[in-house]
Structure formats: C-alpha cells, structure tokens
N, C-alpha and C. Protein backbone atom coordinates (compact mmCIF):
# COMPACT_ATOMS: atom_id res chain seq x y z
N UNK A 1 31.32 235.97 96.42
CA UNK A 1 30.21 235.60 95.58
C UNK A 1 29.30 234.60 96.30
N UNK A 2 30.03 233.55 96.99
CA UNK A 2 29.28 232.81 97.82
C UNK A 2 27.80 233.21 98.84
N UNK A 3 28.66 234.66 99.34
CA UNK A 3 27.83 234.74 100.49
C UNK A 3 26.80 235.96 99.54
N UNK A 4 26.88 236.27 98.42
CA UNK A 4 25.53 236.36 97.57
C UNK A 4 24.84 235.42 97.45
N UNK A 5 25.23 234.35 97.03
CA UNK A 5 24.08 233.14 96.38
C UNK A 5 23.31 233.01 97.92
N UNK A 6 24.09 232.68 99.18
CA UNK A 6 23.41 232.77 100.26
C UNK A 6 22.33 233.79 100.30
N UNK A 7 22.72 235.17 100.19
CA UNK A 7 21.26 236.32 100.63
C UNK A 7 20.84 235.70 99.15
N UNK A 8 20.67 235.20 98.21
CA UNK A 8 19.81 234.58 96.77
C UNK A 8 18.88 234.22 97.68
N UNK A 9 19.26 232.75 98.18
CA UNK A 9 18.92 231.68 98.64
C UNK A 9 17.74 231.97 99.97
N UNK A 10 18.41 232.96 100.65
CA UNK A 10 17.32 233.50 101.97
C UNK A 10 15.97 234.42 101.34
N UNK A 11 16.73 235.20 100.76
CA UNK A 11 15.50 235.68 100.10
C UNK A 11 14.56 235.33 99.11
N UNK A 12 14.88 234.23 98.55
CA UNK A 12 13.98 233.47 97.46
C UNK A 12 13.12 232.23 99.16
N UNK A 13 13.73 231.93 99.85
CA UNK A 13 13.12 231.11 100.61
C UNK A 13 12.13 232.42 101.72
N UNK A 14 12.47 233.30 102.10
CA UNK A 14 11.62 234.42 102.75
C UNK A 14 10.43 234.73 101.64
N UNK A 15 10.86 234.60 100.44
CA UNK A 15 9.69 234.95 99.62
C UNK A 15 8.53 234.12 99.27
N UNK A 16 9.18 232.72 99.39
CA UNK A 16 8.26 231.67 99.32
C UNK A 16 7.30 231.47 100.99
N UNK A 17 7.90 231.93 102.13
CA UNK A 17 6.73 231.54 103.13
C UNK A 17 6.15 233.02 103.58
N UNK A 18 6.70 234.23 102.45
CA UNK A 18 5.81 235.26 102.25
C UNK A 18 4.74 235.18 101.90
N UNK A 19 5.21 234.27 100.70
CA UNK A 19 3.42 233.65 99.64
C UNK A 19 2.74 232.93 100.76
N UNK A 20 3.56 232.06 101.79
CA UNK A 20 2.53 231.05 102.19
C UNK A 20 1.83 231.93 102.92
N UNK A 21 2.18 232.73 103.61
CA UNK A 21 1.58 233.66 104.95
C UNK A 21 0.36 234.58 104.55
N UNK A 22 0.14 234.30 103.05
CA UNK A 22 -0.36 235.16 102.23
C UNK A 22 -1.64 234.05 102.01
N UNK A 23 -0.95 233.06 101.51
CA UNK A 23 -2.37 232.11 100.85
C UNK A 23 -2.82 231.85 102.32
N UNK A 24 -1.95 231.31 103.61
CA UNK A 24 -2.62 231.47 104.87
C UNK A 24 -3.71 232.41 105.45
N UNK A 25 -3.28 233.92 105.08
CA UNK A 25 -4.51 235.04 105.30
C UNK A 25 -6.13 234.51 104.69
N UNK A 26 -5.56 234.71 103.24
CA UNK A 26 -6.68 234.35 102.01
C UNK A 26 -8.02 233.25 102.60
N UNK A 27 -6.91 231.94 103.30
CA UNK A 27 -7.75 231.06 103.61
C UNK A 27 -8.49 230.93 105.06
N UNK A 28 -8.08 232.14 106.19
CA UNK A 28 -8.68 231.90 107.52
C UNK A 28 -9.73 233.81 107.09
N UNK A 29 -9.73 234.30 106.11
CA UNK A 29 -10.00 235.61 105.90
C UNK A 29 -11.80 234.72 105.11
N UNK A 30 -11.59 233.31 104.70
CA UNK A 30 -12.34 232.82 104.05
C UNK A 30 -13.05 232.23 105.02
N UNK A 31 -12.42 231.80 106.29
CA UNK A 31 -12.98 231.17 107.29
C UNK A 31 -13.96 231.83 107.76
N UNK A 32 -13.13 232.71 107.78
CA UNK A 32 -14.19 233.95 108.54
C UNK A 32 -15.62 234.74 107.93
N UNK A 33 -15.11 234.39 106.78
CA UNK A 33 -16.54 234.44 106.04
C UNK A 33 -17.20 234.03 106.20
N UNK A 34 -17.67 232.68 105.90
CA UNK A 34 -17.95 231.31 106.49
C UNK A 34 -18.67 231.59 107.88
N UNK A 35 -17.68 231.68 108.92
CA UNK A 35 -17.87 232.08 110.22
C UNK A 35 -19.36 232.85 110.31
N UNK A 36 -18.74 234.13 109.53
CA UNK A 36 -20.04 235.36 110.00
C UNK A 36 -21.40 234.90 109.27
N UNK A 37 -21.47 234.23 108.16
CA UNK A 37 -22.50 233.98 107.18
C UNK A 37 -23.23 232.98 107.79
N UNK A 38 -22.59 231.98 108.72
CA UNK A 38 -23.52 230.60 109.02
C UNK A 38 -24.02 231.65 110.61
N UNK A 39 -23.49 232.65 111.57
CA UNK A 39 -23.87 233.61 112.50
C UNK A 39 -25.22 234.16 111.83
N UNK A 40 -24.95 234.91 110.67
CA UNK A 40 -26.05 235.85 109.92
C UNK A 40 -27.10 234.72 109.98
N UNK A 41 -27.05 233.85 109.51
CA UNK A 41 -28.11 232.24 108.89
C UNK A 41 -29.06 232.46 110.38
N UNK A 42 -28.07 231.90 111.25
CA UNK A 42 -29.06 231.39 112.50
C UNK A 42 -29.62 232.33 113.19
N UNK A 43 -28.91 233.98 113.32
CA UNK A 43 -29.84 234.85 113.67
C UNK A 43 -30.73 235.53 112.71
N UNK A 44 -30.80 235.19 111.71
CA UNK A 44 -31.71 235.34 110.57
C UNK A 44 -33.13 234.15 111.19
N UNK A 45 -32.67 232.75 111.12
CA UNK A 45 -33.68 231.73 111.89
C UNK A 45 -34.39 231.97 112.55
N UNK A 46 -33.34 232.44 113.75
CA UNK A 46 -33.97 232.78 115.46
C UNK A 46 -34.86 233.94 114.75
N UNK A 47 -34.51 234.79 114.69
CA UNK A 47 -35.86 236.39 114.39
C UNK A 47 -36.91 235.76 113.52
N UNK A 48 -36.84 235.03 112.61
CA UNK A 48 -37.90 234.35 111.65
C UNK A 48 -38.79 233.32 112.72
N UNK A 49 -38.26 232.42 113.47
CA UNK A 49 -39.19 231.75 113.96
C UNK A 49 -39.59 232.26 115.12
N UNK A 50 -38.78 233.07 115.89
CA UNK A 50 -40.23 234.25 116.83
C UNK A 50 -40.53 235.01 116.34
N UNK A 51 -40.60 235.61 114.92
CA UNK A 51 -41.71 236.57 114.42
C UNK A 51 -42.76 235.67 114.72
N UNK A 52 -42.42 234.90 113.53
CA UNK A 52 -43.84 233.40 113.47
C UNK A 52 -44.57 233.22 114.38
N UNK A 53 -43.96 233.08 115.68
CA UNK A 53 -44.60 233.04 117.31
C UNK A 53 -45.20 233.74 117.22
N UNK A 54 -44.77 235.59 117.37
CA UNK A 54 -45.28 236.47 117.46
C UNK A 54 -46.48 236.97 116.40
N UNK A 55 -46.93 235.97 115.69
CA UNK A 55 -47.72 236.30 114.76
C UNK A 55 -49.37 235.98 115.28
N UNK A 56 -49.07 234.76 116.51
CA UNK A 56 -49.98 233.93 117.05
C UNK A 56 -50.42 234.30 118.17
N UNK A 57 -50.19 235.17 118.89
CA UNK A 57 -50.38 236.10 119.79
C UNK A 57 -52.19 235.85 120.53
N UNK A 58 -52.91 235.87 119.74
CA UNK A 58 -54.30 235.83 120.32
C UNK A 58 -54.71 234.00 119.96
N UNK A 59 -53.40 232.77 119.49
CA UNK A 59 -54.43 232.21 119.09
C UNK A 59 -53.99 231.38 120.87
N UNK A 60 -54.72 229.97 120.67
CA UNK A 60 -54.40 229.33 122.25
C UNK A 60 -53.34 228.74 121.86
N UNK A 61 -52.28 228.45 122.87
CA UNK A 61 -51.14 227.40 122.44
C UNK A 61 -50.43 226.40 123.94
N UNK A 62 -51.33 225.01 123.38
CA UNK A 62 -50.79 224.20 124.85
C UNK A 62 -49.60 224.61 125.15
N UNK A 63 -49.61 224.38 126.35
CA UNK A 63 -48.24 224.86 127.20
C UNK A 63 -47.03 223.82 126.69
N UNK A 64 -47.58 222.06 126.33
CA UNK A 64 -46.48 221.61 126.23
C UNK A 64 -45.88 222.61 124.88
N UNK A 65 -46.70 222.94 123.90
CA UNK A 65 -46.06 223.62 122.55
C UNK A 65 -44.80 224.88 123.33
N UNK A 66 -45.58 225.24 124.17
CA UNK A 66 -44.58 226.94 124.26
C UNK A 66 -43.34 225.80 125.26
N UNK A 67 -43.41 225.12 125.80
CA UNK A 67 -42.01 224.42 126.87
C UNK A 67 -41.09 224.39 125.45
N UNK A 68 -41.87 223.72 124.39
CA UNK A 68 -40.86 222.82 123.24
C UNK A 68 -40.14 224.18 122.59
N UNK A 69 -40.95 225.09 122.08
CA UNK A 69 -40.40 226.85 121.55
C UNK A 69 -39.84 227.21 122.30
N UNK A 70 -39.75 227.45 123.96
CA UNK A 70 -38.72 228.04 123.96
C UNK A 70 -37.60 227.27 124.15
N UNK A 71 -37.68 225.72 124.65
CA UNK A 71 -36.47 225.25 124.83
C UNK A 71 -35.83 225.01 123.42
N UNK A 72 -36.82 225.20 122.19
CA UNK A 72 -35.89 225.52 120.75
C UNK A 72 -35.12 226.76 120.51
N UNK A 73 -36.31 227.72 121.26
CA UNK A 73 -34.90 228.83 120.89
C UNK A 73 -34.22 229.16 121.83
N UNK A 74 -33.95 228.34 123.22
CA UNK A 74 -33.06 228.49 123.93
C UNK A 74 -31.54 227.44 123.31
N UNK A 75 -31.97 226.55 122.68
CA UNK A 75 -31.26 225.81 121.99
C UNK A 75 -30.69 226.63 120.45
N UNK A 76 -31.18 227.90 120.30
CA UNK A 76 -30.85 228.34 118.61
C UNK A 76 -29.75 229.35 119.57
N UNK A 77 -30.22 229.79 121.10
CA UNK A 77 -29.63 231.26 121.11
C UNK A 77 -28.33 230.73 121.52
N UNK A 78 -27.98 229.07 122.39
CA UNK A 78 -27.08 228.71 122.59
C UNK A 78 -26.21 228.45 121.32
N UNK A 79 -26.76 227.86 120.27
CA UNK A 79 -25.88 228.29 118.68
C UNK A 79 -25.25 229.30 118.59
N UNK A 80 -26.37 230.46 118.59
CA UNK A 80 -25.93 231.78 118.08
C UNK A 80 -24.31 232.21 118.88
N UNK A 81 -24.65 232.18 120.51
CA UNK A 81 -23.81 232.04 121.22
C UNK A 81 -22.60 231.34 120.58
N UNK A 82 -22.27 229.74 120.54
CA UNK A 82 -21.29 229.35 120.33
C UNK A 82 -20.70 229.83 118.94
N UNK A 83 -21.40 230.48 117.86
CA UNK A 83 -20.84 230.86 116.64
C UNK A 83 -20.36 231.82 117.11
N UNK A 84 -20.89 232.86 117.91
CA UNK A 84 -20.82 234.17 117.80
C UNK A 84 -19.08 233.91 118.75
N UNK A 85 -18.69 233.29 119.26
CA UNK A 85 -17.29 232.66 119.90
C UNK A 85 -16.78 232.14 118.90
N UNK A 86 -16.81 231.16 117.84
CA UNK A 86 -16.20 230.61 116.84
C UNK A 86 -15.46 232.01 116.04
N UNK A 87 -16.57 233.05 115.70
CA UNK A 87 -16.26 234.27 114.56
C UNK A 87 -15.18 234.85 115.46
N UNK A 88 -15.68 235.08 116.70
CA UNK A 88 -14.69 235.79 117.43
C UNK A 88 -13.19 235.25 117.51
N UNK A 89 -12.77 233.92 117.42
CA UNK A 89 -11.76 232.91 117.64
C UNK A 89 -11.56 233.05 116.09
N UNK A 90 -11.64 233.11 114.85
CA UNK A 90 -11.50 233.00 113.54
C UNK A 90 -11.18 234.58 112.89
N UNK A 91 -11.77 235.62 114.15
CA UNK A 91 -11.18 236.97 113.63
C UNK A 91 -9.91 236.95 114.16
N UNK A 92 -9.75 236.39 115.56
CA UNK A 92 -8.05 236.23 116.23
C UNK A 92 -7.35 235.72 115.10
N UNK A 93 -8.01 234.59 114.43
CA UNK A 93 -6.81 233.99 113.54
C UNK A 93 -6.69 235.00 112.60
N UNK A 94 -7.35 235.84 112.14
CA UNK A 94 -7.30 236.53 110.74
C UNK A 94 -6.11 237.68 111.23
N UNK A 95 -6.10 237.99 112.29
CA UNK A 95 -5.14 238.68 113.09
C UNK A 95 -3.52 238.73 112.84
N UNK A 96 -3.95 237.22 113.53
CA UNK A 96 -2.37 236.20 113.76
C UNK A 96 -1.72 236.28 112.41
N UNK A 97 -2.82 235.94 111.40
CA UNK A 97 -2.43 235.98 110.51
C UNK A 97 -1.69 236.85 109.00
N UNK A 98 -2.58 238.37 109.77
CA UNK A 98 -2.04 239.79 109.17
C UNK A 98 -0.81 239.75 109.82
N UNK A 99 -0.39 239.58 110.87
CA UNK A 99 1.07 239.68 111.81
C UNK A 99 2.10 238.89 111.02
N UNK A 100 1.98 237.45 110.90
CA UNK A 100 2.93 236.89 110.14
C UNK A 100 3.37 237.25 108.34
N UNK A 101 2.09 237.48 107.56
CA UNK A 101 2.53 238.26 106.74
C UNK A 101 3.08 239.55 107.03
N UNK A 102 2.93 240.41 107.96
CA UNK A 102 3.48 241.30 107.69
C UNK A 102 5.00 241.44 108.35
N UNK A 103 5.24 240.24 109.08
CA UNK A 103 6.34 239.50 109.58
C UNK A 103 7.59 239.06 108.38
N UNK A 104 6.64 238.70 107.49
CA UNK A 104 7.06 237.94 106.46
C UNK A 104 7.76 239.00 105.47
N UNK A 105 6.65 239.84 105.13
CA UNK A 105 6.80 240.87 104.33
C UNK A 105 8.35 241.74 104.59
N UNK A 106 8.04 242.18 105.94
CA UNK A 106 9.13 243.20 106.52
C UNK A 106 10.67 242.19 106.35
N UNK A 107 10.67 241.03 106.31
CA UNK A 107 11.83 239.99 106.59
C UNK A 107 12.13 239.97 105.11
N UNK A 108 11.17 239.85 104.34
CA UNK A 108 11.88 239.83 102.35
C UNK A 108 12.23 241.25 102.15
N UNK A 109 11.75 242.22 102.18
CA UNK A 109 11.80 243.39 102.31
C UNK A 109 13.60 243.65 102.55
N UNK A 110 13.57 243.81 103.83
CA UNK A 110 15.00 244.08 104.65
C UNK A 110 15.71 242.44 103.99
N UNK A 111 15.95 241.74 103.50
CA UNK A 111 16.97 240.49 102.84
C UNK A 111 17.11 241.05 101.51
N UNK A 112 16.10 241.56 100.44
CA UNK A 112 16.46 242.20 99.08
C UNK A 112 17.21 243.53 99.75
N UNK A 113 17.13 244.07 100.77
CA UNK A 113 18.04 245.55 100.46
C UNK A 113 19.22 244.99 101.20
N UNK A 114 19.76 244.15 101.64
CA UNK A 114 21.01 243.38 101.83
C UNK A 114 21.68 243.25 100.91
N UNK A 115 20.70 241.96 100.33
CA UNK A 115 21.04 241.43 98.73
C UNK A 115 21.49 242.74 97.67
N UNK A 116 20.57 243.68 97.66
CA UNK A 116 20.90 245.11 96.97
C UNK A 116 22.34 245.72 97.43
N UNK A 117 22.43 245.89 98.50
CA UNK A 117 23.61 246.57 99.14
C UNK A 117 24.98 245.61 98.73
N UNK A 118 24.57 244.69 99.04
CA UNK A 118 25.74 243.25 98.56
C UNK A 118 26.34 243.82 97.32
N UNK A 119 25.40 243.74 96.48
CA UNK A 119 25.66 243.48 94.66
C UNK A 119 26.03 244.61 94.44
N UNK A 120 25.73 246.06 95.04
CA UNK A 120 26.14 247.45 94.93
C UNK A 120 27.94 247.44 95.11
N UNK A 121 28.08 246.64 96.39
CA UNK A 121 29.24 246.10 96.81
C UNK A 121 30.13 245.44 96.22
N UNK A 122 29.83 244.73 95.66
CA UNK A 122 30.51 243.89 94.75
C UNK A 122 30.71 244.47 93.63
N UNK A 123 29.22 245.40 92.61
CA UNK A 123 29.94 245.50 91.47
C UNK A 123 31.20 246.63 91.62
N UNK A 124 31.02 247.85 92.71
CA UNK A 124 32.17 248.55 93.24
C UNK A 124 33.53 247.71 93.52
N UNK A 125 33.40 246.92 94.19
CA UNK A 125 34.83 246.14 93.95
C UNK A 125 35.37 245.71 92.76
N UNK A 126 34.28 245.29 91.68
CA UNK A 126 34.93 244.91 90.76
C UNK A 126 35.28 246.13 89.95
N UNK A 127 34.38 247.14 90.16
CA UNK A 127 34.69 248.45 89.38
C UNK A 127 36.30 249.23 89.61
N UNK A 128 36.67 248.79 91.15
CA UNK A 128 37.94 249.38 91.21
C UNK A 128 38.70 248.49 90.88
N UNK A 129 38.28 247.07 90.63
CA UNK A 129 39.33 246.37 89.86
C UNK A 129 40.33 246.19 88.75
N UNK A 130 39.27 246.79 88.21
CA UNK A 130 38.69 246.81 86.29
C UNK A 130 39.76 248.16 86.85
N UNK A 131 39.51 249.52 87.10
CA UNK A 131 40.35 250.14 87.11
C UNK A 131 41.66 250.50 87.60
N UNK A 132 41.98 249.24 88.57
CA UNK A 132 43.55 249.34 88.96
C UNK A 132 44.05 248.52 88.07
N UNK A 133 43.72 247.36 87.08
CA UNK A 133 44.40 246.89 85.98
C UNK A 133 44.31 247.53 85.21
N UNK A 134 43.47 248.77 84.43
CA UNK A 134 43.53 249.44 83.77
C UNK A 134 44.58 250.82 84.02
N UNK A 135 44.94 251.03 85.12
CA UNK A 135 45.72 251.64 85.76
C UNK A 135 46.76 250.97 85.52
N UNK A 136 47.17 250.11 85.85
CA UNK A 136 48.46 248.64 85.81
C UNK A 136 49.24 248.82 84.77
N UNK A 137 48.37 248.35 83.73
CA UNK A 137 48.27 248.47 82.41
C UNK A 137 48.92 249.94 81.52
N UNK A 138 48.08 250.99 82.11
CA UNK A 138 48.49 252.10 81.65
C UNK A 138 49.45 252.46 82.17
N UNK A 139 50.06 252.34 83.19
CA UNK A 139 51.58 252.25 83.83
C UNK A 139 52.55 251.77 82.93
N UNK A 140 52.42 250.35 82.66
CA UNK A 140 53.49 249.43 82.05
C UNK A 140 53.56 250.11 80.59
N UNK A 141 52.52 250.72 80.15
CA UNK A 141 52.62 251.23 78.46
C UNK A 141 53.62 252.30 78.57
N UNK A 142 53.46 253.21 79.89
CA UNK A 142 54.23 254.33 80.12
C UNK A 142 55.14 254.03 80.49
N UNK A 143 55.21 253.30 80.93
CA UNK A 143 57.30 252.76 81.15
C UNK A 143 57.82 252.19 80.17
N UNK A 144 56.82 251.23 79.77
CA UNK A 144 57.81 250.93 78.31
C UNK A 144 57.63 252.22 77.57
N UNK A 145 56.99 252.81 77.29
CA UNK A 145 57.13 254.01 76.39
C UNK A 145 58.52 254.59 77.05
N UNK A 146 58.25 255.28 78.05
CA UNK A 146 59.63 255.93 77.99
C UNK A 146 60.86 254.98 78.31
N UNK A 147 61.01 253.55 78.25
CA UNK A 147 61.74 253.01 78.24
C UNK A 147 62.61 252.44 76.62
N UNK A 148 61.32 253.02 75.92
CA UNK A 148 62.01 252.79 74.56
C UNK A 148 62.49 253.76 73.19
N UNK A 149 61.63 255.25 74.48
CA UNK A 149 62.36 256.74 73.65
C UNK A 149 63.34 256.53 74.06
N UNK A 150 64.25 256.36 75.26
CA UNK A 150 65.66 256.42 75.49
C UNK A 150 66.60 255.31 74.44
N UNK A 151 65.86 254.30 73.94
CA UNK A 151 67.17 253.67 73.15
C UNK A 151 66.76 254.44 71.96
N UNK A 152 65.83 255.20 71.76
CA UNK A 152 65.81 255.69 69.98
C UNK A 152 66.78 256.68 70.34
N UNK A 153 66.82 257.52 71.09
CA UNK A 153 67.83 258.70 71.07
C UNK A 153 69.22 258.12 70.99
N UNK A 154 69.40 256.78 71.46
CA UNK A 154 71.42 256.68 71.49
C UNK A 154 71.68 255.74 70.36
C-alpha cells in the first residue's frame, strides 16, 4: 500500500509542475505577443514617417534636416532590428517551453498508468484473497460437515 501512496504522491507532484509548465507556456506565449506587437508598432512608425518624407519629394529640405531623418531612421531600423532578435529569442522560449510541457505531460501521463496498473494489482491480490478465505472457509464447513454426518450415523 505504501508504495501506492508513493506513485499518489509522484503523480499529484508531476501534476502540479504539469500546471506550472503550462501557466509557464501561457506566460512567455504572452511575451511573445508583446514581442511581435511592439515589432508591428515600430515598423508601422518606420513606413509612416518615410511615407511622410516621401510626401515632400519636390519641396527643398536643408541637408542638416535629411542628416537628422536618416540618422532617425537609421536609429528606428536599428530598433526594428533589435526587436526583430528579441521576438526571435521569445519564440525560442515559447519552444522550450512547448517541450517541457509536453515533458511534463508525457511524465503524468506514464505515472497515472503505473498508479492504474498498481491498483489493478492490488485490487487482484486482494480479490484472490477474499477468495482463498472464502475457499478456507468453505473447506472447514465441509469438513466439519462431513465430520459431523459420521457421529449422527453411530
């Protein structure tokens, strides 16, 4: 019985860092949201403020103005850049993170059909128990039975 409460015990604790591996997904699956949406934002920016440029096309524009534009959107594309590495590093985690749940999963999984096989086990033992005392039992009735037709006959 002991080494039931044990597979109890593993599999109620496999099930609990099942959940965690789970609320873990939920929350880097959220990251990643996050991730791609503030990506979408700034290349949404960048195309909005060189349309804008591109709107000005015939008017004059001192040179210091165009040094400052492009070293702004050389400064937006280096953003875009470093997000576009962040999403990429935050889809790895979303990864890592399908792996351990499903790490997790496969490990509760295979501990309940232990636990199952166990208790299958056990109640069979007790089932042939129940029936070799019932056997026992029905023995001793039959010996005393015919142990007590012989004194009625003499």
């Amino acid at each position: 019985m002991s080494s039931l409460k044990a597979f109890q015990v593993a599999a109620e604790l496999a099930e609990r860092q099942r959940d965690a591996a789970r609320q873990t997904l939920k929350d880097v699956q959220a990251a990643l949201q996050a991730a791609q949406a503030q990506l979408e934002q700034l290349a949404g920016y960048a195309g909005e403020t060189q349309g804008r440029w591109g709107m000005r096309e015939g008017a004059e524009v001192q040179p210091e103005v165009m040094y400052h534009h492009y070293q702004f959107m050389g400064r937006l594309d280096h953003a875009i850049s470093l997000q576009t590495g962040a999403v990429s590093a935050q889809d790895a985690r979303v990864e890592q993170a399908r792996q351990a749940l499903l790490a997790a999963e496969l490990r509760l999984a295979s501990l309940r059909k232990v636990l199952e096989r166990r208790r299958a086990e056990l109640t069979l033992l007790q089932q042939r128990r129940e029936q070799k005392q019932t056997d026992e039992r029905a023995a001793l009735r039959a010996a005393r039975a015919q142990g007590a037709m012989p004194d009625q006959e003499h």
